[in-house]
N, C-alpha and C. Protein backbone atom coordinates (compact mmCIF):
# COMPACT_ATOMS: atom_id res chain seq x y z
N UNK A 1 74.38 47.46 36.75
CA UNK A 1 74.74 48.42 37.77
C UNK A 1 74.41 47.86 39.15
N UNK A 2 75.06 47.84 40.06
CA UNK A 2 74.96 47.74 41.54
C UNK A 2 73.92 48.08 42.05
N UNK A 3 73.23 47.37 43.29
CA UNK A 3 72.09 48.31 44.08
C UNK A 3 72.56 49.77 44.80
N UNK A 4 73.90 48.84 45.47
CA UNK A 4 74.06 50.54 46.06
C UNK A 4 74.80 51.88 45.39
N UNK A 5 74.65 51.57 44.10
CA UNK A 5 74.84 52.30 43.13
C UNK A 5 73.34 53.62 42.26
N UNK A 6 72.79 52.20 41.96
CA UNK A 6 71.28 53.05 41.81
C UNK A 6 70.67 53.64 43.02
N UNK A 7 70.91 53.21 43.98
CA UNK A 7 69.93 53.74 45.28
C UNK A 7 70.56 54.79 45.52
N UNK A 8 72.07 55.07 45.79
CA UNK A 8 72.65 56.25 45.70
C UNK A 8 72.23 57.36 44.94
N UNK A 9 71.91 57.22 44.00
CA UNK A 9 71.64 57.64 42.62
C UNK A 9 69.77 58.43 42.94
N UNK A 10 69.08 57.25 42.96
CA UNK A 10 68.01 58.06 43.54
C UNK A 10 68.09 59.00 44.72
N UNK A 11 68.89 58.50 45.64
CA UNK A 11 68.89 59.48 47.20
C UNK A 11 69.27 61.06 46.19
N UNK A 12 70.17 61.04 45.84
CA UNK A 12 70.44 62.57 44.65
C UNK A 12 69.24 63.13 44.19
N UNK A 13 68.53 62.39 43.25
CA UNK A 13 67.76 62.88 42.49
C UNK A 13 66.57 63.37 43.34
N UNK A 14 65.86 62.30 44.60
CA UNK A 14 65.37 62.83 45.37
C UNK A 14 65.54 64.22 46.22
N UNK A 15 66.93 64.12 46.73
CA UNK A 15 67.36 65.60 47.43
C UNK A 15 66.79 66.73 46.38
N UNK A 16 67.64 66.46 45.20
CA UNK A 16 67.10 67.68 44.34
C UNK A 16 66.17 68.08 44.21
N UNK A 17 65.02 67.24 44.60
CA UNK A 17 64.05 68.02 44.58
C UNK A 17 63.35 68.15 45.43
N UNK A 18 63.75 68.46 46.87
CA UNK A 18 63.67 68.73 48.13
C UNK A 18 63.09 67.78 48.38
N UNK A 19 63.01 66.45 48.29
CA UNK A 19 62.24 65.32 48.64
C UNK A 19 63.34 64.65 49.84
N UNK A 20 62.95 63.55 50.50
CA UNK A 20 63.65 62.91 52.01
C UNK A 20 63.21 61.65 51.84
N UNK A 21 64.43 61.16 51.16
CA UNK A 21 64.44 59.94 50.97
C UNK A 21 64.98 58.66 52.59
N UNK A 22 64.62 58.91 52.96
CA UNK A 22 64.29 57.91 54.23
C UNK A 22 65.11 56.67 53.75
N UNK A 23 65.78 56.08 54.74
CA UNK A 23 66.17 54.53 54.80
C UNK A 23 64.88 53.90 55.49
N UNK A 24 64.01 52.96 54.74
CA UNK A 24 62.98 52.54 55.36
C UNK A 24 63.49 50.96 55.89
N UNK A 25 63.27 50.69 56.70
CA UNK A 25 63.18 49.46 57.75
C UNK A 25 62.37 49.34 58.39
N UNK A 26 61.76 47.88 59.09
CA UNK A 26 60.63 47.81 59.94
C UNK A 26 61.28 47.04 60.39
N UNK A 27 61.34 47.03 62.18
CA UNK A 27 61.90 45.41 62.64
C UNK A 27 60.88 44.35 62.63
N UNK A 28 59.56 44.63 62.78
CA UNK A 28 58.74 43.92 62.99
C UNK A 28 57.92 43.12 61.61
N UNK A 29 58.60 43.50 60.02
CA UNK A 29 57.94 43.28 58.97
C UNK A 29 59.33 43.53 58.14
N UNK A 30 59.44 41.54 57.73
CA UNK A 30 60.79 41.47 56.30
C UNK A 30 60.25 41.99 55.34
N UNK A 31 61.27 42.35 54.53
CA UNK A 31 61.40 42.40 52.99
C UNK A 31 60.57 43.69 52.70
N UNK A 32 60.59 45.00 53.45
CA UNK A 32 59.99 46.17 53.23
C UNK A 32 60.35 47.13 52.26
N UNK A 33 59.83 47.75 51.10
CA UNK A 33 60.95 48.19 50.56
C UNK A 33 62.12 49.14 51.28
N UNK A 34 63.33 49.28 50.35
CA UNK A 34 64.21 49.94 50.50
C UNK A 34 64.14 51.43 51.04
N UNK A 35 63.39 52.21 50.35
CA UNK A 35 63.52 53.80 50.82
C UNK A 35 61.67 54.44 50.92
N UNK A 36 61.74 55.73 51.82
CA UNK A 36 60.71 55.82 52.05
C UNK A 36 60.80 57.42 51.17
N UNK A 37 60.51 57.88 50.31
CA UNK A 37 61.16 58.78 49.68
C UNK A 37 59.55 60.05 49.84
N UNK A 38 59.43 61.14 50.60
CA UNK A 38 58.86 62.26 50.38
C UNK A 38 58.57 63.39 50.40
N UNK A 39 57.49 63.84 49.70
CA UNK A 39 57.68 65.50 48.85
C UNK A 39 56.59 66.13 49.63
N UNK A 40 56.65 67.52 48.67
CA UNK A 40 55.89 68.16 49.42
C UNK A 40 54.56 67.64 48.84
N UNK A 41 52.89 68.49 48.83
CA UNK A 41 52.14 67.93 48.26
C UNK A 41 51.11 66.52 48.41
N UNK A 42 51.94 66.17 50.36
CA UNK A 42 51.54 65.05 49.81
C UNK A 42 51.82 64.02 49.44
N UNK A 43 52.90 63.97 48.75
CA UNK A 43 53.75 62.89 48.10
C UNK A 43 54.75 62.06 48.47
N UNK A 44 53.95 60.94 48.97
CA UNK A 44 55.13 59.69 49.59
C UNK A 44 55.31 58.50 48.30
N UNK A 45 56.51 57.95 48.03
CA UNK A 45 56.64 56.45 47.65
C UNK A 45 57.57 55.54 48.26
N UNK A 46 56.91 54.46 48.64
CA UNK A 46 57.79 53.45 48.59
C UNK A 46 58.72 53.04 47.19
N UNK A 47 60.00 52.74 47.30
CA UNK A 47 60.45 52.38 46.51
C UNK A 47 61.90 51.29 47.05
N UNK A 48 61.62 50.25 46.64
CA UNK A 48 62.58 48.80 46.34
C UNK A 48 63.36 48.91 45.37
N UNK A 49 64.53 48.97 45.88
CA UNK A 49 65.53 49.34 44.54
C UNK A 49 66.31 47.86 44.80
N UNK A 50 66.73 47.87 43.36
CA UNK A 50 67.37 46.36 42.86
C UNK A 50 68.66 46.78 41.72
N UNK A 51 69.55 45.67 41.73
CA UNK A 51 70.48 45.80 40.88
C UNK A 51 70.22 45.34 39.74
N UNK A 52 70.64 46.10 38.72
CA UNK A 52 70.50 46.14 37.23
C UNK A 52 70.06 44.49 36.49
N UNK A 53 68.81 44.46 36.24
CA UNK A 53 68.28 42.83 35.98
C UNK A 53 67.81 42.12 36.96
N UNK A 54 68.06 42.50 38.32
CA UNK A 54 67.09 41.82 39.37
C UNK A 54 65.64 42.49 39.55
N UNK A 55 65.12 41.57 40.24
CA UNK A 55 63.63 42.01 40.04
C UNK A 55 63.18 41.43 41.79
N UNK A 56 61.67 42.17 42.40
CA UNK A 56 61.91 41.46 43.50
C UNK A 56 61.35 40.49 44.05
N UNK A 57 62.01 39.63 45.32
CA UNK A 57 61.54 38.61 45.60
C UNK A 57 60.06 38.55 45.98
N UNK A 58 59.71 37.19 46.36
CA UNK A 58 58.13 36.95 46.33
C UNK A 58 58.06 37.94 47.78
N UNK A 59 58.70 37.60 48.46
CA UNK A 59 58.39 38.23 49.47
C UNK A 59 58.28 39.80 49.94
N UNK A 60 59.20 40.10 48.96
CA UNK A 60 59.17 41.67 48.77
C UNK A 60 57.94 42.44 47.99
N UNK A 61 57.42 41.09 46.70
CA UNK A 61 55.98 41.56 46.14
C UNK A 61 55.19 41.55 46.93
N UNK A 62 55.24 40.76 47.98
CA UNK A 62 54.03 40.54 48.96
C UNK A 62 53.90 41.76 49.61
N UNK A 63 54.76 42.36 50.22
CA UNK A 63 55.22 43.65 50.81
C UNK A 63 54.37 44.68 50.12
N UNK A 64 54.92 44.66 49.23
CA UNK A 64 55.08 45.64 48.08
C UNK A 64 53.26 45.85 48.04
N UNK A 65 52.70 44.45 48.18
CA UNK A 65 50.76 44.33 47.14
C UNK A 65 50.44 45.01 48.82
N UNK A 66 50.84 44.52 49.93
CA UNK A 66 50.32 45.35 50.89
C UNK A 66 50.43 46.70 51.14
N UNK A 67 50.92 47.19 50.55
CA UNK A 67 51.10 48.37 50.57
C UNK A 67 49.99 49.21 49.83
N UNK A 68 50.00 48.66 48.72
CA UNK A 68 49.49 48.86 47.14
C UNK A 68 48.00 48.98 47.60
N UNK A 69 47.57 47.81 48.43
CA UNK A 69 46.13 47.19 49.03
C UNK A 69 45.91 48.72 50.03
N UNK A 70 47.09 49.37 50.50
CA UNK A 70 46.30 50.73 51.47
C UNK A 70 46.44 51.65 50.60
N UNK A 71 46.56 51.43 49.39
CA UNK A 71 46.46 52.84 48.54
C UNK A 71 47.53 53.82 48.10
N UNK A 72 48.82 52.77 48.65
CA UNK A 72 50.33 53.65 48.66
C UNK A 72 50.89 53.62 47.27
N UNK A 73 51.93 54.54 46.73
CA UNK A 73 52.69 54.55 45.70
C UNK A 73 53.68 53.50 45.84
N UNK A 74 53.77 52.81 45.60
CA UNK A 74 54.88 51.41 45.32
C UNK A 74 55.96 51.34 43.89
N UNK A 75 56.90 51.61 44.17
CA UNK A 75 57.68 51.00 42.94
C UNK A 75 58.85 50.27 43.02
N UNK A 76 59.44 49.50 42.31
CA UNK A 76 60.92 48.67 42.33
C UNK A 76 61.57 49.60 40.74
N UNK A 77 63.02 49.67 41.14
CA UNK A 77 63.69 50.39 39.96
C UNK A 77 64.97 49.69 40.28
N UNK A 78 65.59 49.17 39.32
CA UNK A 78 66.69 48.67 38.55
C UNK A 78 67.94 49.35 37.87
N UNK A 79 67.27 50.59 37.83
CA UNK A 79 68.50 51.24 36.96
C UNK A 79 68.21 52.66 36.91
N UNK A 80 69.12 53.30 36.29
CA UNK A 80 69.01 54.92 36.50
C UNK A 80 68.23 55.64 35.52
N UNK A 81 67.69 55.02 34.70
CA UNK A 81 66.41 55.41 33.67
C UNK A 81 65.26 54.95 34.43
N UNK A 82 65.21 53.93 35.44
CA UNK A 82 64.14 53.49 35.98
C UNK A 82 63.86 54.79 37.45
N UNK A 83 64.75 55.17 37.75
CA UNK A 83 64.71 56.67 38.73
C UNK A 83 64.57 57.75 37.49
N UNK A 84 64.87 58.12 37.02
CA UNK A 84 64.60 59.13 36.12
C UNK A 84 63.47 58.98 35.91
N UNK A 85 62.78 57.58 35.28
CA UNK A 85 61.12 58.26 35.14
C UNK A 85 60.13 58.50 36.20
N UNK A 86 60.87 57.69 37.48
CA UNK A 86 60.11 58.42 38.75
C UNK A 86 59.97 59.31 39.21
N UNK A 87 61.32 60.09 38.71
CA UNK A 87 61.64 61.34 38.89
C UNK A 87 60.82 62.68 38.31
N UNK A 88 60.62 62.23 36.77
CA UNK A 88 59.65 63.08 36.34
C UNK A 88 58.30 62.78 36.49
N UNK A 89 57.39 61.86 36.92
CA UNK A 89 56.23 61.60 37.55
C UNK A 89 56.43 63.00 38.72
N UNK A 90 56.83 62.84 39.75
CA UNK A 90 56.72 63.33 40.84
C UNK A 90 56.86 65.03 40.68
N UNK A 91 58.05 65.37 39.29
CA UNK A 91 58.22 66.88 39.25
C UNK A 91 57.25 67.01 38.28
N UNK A 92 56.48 66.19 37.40
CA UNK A 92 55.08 66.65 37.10
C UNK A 92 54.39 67.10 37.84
N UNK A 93 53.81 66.23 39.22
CA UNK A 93 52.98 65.82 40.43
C UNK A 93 53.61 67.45 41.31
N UNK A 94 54.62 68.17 41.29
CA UNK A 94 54.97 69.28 42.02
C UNK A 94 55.23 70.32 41.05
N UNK A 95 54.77 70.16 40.11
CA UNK A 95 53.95 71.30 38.96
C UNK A 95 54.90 72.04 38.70
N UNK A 96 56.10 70.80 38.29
CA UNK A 96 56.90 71.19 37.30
C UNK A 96 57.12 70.94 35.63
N UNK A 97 58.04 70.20 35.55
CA UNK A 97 58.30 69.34 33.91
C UNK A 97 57.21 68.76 33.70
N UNK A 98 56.20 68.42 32.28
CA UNK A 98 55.04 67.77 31.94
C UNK A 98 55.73 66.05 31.88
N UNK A 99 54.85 65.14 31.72
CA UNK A 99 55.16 63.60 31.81
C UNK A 99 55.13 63.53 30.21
């Protein structure tokens, strides 16, 4: 599947559940992830979305461990089972569906 296929795909699943999935960019810092996606509660993630079998570059892990290093939610997803289980993390986390 395409990136801008899955990322589409999350921006949905996010709306639905009143979450604001952000186009994240930094000019000042490459390879940031893709979307800044958050809820109520509290609840921010970064998330790096990739096309179906890619995985991400070093530079994007690097990104990614700095983030990780301030205590942030970080994930990369590949595919639309890989948003779906983020999906139910978070409507657990807003005390909905159990994990």
């Amino acid at each position: 599947m395409r990136e801008r296929d899955i990322e589409q795909y999350l921006i949905n699943e996010v709306k639905k559940l009143g979450g604001i999935p952000y186009k994240f960019k930094s000019p000042q810092r490459r390879s940031v992830p893709d979307r800044l996606c958050i809820f109520n509660k509290k609840i921010t993630i970064f998330v790096e979305v990739k096309a179906t079998g890619k995985v991400p570059t070093e530079a994007q892990l690097r990104e990614m461990e700095r983030l990780v290093d301030k205590e942030q939610w970080v994930v990369y997803v590949n595919s639309e089972s890989g948003v779906d289980r983020i999906i139910k993390k978070i409507k657990f986390m807003l005390g909905g569906d159990e994990v």
